[in-house]
Protein backbone atom coordinates (compact mmCIF):
# COMPACT_ATOMS: atom_id res chain seq x y z
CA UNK A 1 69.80 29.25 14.56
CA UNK A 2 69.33 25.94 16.40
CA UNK A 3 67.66 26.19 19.77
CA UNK A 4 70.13 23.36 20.85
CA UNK A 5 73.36 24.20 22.70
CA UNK A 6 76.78 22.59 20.86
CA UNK A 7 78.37 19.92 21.96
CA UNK A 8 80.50 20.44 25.54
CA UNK A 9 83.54 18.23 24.33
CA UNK A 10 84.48 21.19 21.52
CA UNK A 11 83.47 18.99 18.53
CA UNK A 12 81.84 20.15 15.41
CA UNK A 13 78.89 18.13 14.81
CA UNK A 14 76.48 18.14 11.94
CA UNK A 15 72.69 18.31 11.64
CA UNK A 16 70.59 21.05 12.56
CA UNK A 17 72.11 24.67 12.80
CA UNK A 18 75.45 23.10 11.68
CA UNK A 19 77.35 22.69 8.15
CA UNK A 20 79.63 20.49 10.00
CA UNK A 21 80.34 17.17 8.14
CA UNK A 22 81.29 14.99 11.28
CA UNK A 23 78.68 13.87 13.65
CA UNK A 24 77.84 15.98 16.48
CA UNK A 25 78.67 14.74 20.30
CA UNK A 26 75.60 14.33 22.03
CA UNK A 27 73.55 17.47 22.61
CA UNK A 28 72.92 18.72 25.95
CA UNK A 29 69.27 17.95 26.24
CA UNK A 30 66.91 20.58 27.83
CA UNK A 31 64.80 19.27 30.98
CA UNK A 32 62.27 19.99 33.44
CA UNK A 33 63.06 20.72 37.01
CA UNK A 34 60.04 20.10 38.84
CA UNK A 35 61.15 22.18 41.99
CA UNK A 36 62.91 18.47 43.77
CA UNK A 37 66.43 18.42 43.87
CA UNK A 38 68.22 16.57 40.91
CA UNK A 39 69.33 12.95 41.67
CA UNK A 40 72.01 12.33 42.74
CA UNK A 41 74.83 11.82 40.52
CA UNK A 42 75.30 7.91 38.74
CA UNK A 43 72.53 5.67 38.47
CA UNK A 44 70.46 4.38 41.75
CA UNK A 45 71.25 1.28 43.10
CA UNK A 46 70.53 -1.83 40.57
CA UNK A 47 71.57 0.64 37.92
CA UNK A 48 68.16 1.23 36.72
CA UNK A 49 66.73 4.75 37.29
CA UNK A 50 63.10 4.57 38.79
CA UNK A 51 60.19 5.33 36.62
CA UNK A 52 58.21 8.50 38.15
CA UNK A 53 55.29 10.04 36.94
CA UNK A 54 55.06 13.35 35.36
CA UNK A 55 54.86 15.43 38.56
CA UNK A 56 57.40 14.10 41.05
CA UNK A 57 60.17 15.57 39.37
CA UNK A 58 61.86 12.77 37.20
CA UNK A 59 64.96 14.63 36.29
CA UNK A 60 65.38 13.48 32.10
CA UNK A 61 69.13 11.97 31.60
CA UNK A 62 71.99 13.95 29.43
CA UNK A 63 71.82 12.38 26.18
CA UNK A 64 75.95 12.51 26.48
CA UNK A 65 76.42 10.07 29.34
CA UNK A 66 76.53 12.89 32.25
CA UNK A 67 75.16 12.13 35.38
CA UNK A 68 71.38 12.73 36.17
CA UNK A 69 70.62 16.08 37.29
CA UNK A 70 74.35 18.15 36.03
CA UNK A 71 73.41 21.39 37.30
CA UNK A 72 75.33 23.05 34.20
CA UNK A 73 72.98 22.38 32.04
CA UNK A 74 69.78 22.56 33.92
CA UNK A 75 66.86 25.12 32.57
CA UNK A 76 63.93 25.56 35.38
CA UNK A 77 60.64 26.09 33.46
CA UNK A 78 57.58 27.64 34.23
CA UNK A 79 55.14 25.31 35.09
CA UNK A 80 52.61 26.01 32.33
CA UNK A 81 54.88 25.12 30.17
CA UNK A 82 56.06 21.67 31.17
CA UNK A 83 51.90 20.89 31.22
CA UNK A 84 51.92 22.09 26.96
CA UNK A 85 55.09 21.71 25.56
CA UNK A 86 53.10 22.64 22.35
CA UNK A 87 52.24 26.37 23.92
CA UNK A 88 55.91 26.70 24.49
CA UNK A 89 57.01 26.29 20.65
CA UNK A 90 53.96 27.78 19.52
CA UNK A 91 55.53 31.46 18.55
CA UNK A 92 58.78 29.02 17.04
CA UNK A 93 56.76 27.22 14.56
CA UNK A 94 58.02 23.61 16.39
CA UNK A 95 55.51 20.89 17.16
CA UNK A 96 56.95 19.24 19.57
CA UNK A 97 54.95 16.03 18.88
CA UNK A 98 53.06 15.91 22.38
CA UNK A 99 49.05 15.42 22.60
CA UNK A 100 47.72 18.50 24.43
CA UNK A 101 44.74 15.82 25.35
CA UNK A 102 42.29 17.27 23.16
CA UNK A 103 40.41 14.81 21.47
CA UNK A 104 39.17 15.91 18.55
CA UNK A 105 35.20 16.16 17.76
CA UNK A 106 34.64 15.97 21.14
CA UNK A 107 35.17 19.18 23.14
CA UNK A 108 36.53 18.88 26.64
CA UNK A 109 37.33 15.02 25.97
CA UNK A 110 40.56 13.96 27.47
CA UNK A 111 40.86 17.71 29.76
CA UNK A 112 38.50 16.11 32.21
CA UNK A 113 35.46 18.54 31.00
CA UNK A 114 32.83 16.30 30.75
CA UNK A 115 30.60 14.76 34.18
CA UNK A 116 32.32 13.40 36.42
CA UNK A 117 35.87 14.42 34.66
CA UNK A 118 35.77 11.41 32.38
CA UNK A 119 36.64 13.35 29.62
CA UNK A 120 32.66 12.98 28.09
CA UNK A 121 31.11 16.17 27.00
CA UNK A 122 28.13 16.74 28.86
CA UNK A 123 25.20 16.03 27.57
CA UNK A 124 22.52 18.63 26.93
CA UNK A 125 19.10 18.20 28.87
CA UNK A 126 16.46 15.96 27.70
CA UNK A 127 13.13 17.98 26.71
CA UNK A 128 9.97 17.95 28.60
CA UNK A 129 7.92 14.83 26.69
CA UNK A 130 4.91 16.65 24.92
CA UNK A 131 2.13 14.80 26.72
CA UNK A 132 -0.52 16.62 24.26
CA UNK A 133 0.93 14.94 21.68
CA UNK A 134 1.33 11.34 23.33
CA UNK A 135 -2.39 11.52 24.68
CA UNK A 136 -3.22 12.24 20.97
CA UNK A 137 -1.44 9.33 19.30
CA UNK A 138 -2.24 7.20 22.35
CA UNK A 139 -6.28 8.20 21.92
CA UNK A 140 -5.97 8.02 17.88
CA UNK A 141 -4.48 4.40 18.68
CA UNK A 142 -7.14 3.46 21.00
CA UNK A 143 -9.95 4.65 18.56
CA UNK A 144 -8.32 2.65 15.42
CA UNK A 145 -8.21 -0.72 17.34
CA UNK A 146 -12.15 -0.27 18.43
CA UNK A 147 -12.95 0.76 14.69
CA UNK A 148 -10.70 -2.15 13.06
CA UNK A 149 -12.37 -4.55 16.18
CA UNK A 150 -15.87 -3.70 15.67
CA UNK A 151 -15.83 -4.05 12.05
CA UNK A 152 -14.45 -7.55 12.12
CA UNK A 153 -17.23 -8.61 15.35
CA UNK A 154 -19.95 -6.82 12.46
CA UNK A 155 -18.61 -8.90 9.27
CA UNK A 156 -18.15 -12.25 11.90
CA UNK A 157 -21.77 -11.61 13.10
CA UNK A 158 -23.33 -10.93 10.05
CA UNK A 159 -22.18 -14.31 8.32
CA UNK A 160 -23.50 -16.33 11.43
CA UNK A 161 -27.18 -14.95 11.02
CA UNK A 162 -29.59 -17.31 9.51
CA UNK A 163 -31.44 -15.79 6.83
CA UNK A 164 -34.20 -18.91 5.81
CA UNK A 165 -37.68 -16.99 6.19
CA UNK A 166 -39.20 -15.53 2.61
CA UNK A 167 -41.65 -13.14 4.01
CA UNK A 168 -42.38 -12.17 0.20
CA UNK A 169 -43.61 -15.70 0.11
CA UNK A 170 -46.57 -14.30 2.64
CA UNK A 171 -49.77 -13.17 0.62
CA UNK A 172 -52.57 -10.67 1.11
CA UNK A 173 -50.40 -8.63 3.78
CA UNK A 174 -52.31 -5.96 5.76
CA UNK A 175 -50.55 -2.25 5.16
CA UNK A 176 -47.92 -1.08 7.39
CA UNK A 177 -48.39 1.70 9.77
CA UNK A 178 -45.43 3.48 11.64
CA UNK A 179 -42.52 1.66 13.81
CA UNK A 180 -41.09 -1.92 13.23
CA UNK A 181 -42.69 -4.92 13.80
CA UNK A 182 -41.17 -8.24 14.94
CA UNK A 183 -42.60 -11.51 15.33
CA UNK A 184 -40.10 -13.64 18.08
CA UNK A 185 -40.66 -17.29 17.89
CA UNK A 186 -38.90 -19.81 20.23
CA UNK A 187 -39.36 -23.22 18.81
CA UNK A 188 -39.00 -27.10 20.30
CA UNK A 189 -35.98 -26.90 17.31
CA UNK A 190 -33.68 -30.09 18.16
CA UNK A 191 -31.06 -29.29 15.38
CA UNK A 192 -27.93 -29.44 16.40
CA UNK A 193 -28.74 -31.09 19.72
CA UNK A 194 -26.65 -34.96 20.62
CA UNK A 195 -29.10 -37.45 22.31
CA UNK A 196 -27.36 -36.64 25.11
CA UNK A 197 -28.74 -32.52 24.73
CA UNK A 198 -31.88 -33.94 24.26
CA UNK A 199 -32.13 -36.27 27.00
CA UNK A 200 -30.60 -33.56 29.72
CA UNK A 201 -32.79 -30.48 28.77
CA UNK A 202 -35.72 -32.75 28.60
CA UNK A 203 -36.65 -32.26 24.88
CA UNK A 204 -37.66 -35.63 23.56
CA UNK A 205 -36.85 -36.65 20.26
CA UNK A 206 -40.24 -36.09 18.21
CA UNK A 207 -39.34 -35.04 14.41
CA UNK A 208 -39.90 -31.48 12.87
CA UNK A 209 -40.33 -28.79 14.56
CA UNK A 210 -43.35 -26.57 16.36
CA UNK A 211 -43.63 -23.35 18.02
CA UNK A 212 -43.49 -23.05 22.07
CA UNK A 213 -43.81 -19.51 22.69
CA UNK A 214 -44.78 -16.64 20.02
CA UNK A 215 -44.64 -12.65 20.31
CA UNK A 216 -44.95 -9.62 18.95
CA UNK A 217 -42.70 -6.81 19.60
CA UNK A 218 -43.52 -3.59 18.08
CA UNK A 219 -40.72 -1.15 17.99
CA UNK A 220 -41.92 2.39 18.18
CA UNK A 221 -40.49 5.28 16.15
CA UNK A 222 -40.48 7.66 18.37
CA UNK A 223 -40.50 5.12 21.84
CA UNK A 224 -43.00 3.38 23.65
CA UNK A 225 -42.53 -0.26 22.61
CA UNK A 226 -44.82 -3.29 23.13
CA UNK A 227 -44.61 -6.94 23.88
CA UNK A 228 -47.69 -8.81 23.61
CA UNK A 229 -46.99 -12.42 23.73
CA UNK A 230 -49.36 -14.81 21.69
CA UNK A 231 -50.28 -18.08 23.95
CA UNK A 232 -50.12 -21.06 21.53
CA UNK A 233 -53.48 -22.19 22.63
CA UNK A 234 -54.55 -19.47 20.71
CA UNK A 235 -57.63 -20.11 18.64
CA UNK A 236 -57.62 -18.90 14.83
CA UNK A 237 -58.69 -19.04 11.42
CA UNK A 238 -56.20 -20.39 9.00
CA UNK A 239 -56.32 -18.33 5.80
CA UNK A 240 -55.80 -18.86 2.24
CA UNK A 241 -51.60 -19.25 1.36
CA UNK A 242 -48.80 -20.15 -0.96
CA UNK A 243 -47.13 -23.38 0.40
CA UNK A 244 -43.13 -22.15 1.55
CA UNK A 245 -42.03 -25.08 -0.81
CA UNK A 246 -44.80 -25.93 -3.05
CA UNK A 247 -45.70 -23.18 -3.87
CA UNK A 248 -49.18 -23.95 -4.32
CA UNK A 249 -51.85 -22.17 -3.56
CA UNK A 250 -54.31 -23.28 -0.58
CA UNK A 251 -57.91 -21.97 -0.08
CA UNK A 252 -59.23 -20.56 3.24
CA UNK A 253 -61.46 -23.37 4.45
CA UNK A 254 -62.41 -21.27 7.19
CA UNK A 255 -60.78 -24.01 9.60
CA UNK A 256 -59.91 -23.02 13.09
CA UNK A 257 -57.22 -24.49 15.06
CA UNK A 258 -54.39 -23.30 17.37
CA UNK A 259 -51.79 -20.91 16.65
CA UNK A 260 -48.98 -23.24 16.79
CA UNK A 261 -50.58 -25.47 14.18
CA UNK A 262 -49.81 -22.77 11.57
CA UNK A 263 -46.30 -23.59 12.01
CA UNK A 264 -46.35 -26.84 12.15
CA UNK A 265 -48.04 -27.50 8.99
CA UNK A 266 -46.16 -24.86 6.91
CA UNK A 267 -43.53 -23.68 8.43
CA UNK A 268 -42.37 -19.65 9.49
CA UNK A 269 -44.42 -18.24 6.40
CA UNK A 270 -47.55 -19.38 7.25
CA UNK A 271 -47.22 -18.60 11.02
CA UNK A 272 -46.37 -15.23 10.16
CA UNK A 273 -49.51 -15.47 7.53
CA UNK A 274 -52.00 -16.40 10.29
CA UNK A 275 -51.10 -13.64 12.58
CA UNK A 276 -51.38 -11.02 9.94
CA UNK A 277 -54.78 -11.99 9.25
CA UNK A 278 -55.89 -12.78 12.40
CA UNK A 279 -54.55 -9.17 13.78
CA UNK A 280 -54.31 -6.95 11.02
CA UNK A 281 -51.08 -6.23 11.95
CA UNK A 282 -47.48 -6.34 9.46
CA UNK A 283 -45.32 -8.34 10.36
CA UNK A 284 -41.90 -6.75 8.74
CA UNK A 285 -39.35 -9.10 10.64
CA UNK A 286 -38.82 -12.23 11.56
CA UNK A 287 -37.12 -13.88 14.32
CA UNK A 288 -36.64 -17.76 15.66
CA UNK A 289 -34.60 -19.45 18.18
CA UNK A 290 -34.32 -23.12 19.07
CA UNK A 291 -34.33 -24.86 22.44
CA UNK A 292 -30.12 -25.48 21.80
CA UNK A 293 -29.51 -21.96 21.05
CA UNK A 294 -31.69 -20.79 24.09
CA UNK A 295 -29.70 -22.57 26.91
CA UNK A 296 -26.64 -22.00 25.55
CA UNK A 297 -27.28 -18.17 25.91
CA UNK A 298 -28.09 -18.49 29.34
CA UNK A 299 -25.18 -20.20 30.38
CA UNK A 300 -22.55 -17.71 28.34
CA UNK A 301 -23.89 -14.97 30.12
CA UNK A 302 -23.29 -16.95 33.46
CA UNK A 303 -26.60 -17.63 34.38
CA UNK A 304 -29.80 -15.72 35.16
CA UNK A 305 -31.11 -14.62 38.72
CA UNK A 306 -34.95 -15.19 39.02
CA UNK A 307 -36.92 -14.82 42.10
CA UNK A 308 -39.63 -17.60 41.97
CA UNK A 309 -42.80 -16.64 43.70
CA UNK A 310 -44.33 -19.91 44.36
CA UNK A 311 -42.25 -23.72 44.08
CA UNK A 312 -43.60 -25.80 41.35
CA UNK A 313 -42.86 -28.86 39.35
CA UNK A 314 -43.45 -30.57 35.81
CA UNK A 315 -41.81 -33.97 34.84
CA UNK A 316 -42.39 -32.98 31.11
CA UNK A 317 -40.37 -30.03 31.54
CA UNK A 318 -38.01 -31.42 34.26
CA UNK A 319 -38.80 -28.44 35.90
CA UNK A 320 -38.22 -28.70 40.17
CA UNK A 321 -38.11 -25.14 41.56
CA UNK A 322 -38.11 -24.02 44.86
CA UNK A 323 -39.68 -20.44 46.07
CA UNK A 324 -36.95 -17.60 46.30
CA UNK A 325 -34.33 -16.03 44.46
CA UNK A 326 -32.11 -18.20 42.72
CA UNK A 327 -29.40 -18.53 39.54
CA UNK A 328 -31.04 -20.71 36.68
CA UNK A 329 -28.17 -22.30 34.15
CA UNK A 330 -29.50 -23.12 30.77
CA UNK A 331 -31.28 -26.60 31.21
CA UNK A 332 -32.94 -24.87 34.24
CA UNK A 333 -33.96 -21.54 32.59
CA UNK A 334 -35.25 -23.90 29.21
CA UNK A 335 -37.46 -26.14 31.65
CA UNK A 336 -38.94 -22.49 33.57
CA UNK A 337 -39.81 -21.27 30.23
CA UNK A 338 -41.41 -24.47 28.79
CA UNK A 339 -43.34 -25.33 32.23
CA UNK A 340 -47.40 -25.03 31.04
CA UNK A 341 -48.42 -28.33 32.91
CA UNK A 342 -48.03 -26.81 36.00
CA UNK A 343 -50.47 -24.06 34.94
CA UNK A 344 -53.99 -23.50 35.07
CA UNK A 345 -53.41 -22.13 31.56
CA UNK A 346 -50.98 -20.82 28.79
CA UNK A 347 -51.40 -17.12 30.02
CA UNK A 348 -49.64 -18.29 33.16
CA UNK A 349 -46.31 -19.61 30.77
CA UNK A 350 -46.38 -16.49 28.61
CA UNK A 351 -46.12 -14.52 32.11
CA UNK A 352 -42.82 -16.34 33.05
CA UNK A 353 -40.98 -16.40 29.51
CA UNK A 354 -41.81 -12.79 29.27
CA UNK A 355 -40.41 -12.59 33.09
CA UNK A 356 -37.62 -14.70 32.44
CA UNK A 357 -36.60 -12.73 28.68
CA UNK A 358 -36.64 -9.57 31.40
CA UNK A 359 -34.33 -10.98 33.59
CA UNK A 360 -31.61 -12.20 30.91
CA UNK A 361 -32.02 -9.28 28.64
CA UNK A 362 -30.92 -7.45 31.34
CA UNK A 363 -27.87 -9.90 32.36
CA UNK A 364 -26.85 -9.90 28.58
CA UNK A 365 -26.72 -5.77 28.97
CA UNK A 366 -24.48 -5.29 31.42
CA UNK A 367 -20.91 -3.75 31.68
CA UNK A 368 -19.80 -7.18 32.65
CA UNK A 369 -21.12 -9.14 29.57
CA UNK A 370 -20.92 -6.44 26.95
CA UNK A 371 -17.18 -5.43 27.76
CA UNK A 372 -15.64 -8.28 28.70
CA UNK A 373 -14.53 -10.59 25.10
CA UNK A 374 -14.58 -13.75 27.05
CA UNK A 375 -18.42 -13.33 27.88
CA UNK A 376 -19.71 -11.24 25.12
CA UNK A 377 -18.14 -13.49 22.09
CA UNK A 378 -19.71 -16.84 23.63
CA UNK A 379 -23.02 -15.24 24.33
CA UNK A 380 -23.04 -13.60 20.80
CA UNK A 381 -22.11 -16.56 19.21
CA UNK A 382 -24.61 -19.04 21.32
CA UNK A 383 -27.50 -16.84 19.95
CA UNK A 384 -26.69 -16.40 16.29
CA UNK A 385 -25.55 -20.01 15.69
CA UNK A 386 -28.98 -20.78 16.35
CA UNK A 387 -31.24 -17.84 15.54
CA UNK A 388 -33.23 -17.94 12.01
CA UNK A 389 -34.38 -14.77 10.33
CA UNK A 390 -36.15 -13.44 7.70
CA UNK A 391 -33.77 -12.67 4.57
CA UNK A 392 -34.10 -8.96 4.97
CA UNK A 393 -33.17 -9.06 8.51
CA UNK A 394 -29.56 -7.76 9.14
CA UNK A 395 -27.50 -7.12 12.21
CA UNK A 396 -28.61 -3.95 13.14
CA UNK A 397 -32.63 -4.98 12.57
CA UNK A 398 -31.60 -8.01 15.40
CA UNK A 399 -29.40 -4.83 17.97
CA UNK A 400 -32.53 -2.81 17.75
CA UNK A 401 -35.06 -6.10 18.70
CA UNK A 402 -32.34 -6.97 21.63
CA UNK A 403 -32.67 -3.39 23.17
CA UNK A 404 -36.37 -2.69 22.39
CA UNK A 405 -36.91 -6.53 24.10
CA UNK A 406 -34.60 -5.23 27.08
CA UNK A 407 -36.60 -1.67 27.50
CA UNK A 408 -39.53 -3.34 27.37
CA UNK A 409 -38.85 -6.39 29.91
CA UNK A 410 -37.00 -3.81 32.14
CA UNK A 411 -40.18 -1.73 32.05
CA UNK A 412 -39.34 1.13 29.71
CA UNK A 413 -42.49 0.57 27.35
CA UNK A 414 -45.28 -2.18 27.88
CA UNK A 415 -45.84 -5.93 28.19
CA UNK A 416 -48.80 -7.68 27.48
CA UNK A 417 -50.78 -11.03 26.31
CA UNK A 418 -52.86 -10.94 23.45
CA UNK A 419 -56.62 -9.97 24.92
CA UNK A 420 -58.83 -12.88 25.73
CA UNK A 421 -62.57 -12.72 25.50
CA UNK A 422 -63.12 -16.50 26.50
CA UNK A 423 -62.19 -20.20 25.57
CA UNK A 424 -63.51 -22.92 22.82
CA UNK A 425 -62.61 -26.51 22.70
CA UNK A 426 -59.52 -25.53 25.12
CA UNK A 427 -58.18 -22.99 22.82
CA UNK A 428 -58.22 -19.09 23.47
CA UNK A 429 -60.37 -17.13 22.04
CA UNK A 430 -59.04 -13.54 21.11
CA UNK A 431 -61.57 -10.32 21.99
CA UNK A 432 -61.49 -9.07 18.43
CA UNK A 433 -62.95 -5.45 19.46
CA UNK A 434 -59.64 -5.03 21.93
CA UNK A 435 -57.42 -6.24 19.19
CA UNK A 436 -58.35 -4.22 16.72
CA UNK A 437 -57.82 -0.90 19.01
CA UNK A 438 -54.51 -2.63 20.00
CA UNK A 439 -53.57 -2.68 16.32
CA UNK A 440 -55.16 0.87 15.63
CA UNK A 441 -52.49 2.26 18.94
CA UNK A 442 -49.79 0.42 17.29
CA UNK A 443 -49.58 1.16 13.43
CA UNK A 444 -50.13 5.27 14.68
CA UNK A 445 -47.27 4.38 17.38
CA UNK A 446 -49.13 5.52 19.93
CA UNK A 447 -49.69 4.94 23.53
CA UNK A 448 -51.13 1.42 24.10
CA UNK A 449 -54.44 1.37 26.40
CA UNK A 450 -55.47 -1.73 25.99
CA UNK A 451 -55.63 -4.10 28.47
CA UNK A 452 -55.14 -7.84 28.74
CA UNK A 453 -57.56 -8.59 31.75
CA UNK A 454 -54.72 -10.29 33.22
């Protein structure tokens, strides 16, 4: 049967729970009392009942016209149930159409059970980052930008080198004994250089090229490297050779000139020629820079401290030093190399370029050259713009000269001028007997004994 009540008036009325035909009277509707008394009977003034909210106990109006809050048909229910009118018809089968407030796919959503009561579920805890794993991927990271970086700077470097010597152009070469051999050559090179360049660093203009400070640098197998600097006063025997361009084929005359006249007549191959025969000594490598390339090394890297024992000029170099400690820029450090005029003799030049090549290997080295981009590009690319090398000279052959030259200058290993028995004509004359020991200690990489007499 029908849960509703019939109609007061005595009618019969149709619908649910009746088979009466006529329309029902209005039902008495069930309410809530909310534990307030019932208004008072007819509307409030204005004849609009006020709107309350769901607990201040808004008494629901008779659906057949009878005053708000008729006691006869009142029914007081638990509280529980006026909060879920669902519960309450749950054991009848009737959905009474009301939202409990359960939003569904989110638990607690609505019923205030999330943070705060905002009907959110609450969220579960974040985990504990894995810091293992992010140092991992962070060092992995770290190591695949160096790799990727270094081999781009190798491949940039590489194509920048020079390679214009033919050292199998060189006849009659001496055998080769242990460790690496490198002949260094800085030459009055004005390539590259505006009249301007030429005019500042004091070059002059003359045309070709010649050779203004020569070395040897022997790089040891197993350590103990050498410098020994070859004045260009030097007096030797040119041998027989292959012209570099000809081609032809030139007889030893037995003529004796200076060193540096080797190179200006032919050219790297011949220079390194000369020295072979005149030491004994293979030369495997190569290596030339020009007065250009030279200063703008020096003033990449910032500039090089010296400490100048004794003040000295020369108008040829436009060299103007004062005693003391003091940064040299490029043009400065070019005119402290070139300085001989000022001299009693070339031995005394050889002593400051090999001084000076200490001091800005060792500038060059450091943390704040080698890791810092904005120093270590320009210097890198200052030098091998103008550096020329033999054609089997690669990158790594030119690290491992760098770092032997900077042991050496720095004082791990030995420095030296050639040994010098006497003088003819102005030139230097070698002490053959001392040389040829100083060649024996070198090809068996051992200890070098010899002595310059310096």
């Amino acid at each position: 049967m029908s849960d509703w009540p019939d109609d007061q008036g005595g009618g019969r009325g149709y619908g649910r729970g009746s088979g009466n035909s006529q329309p029902e009277g209005a039902r008495a509707m069930r309410h809530i009392q909310r534990g307030r008394p019932s208004s008072p009977a007819g509307p409030p003034p204005g004849g609009v009942p006020r709107q309350t909210g769901y607990d201040d106990g808004y008494d629901e109006p008779r659906g057949n016209g009878q005053p708000y809050g008729d006691a006869r048909d009142e029914v007081f229910e638990p509280r529980a149930a006026r909060r879920d009118p669902y519960a309450q018809n749950q054991n009848q089968g009737y959905d009474s159409g009301y939202n409990t407030g359960q939003v569904y796919g989110r638990p607690g959503a609505g019923d205030g059970g999330g943070p705060g009561g905002d009907g959110r579920p609450p969220r579960a805890p974040r985990p504990a980052p894995n810091w293992r794993k992010r140092i991992k991927w962070t060092a992995i990271t770290l190591v695949s930008v160096l790799v990727v970086t270094s081999v781009i700077t190798y491949f940039w470097a590489d194509s920048k080198l020079k390679r214009e010597v033919d050292l199998s152009k060189v006849i009659e070469r001496p055998e080769g004994g242990a460790g690496t051999n490198y002949l260094i050559v800085g030459s009055d090179s004005r390539e590259g250089m505006t009249a301007e360049d030429k005019k500042k660093l004091h070059t002059g203009s003359a045309e070709g090229k010649r050779t203004d400070s020569m070395m040897i640098l022997h790089v040891a197998d197993d350590g103990g490297n050498t410098m020994i600097s070859l004045p260009r006063d030097s007096n030797v025997t040119i041998p027989s050779f292959k012209g570099a361009e000809s081609g032809k084929l030139y007889p030893n005359q037995g003529r004796q000139t200076k060193l540096n006249a080797a190179y200006a007549e032919d050219g790297p191959e011949l220079l390194v020629r000369t020295v072979e025969y005149n030491t004994g000594l293979k030369i495997d490598h190569y290596a030339e820079i020009g007065f250009g390339g030279f200063a703008k090394i020096v003033d990449a890297v910032g500039g090089v401290e010296m400490d100048i024992p004794k003040a000295f000029k020369d108008k040829w170099s436009g060299a103007d030093f004062e005693k003391g400690k003091q940064t040299l820029d490029g043009q400065e450090a070019l005119a402290f190399v070139r300085t001989r005029h000022a001299f009693s003799s070339d031995l005394d030049r050889t002593k400051n370029q090999q001084k000076f090549l200490a001091a800005l290997a060792h500038q060059a080295a450091t943390p704040g050259t080698v890791l810092n981009p904005f120093k270590l590009y320009p210097t890198m690319g200052a030098g091998l713009d103008t550096l020329v090398v033999d054609k089997d000279m690669g990158l790594f052959d030119v690290a491992s000269m760098f770092w032997a030259m900077k042991g050496v200058t720095g004082g791990d290993g030995k420095s030296m001028n050639m040994p010098i028995s006497g003088s003819v004509g102005g030139n230097l004359v070698w002490d053959k007997a001392k040389v040829k020991q100083l060649v024996k200690e070198l090809n068996n990489d051992e200890k070098v004994t010899v002595s310059d007499n310096r």
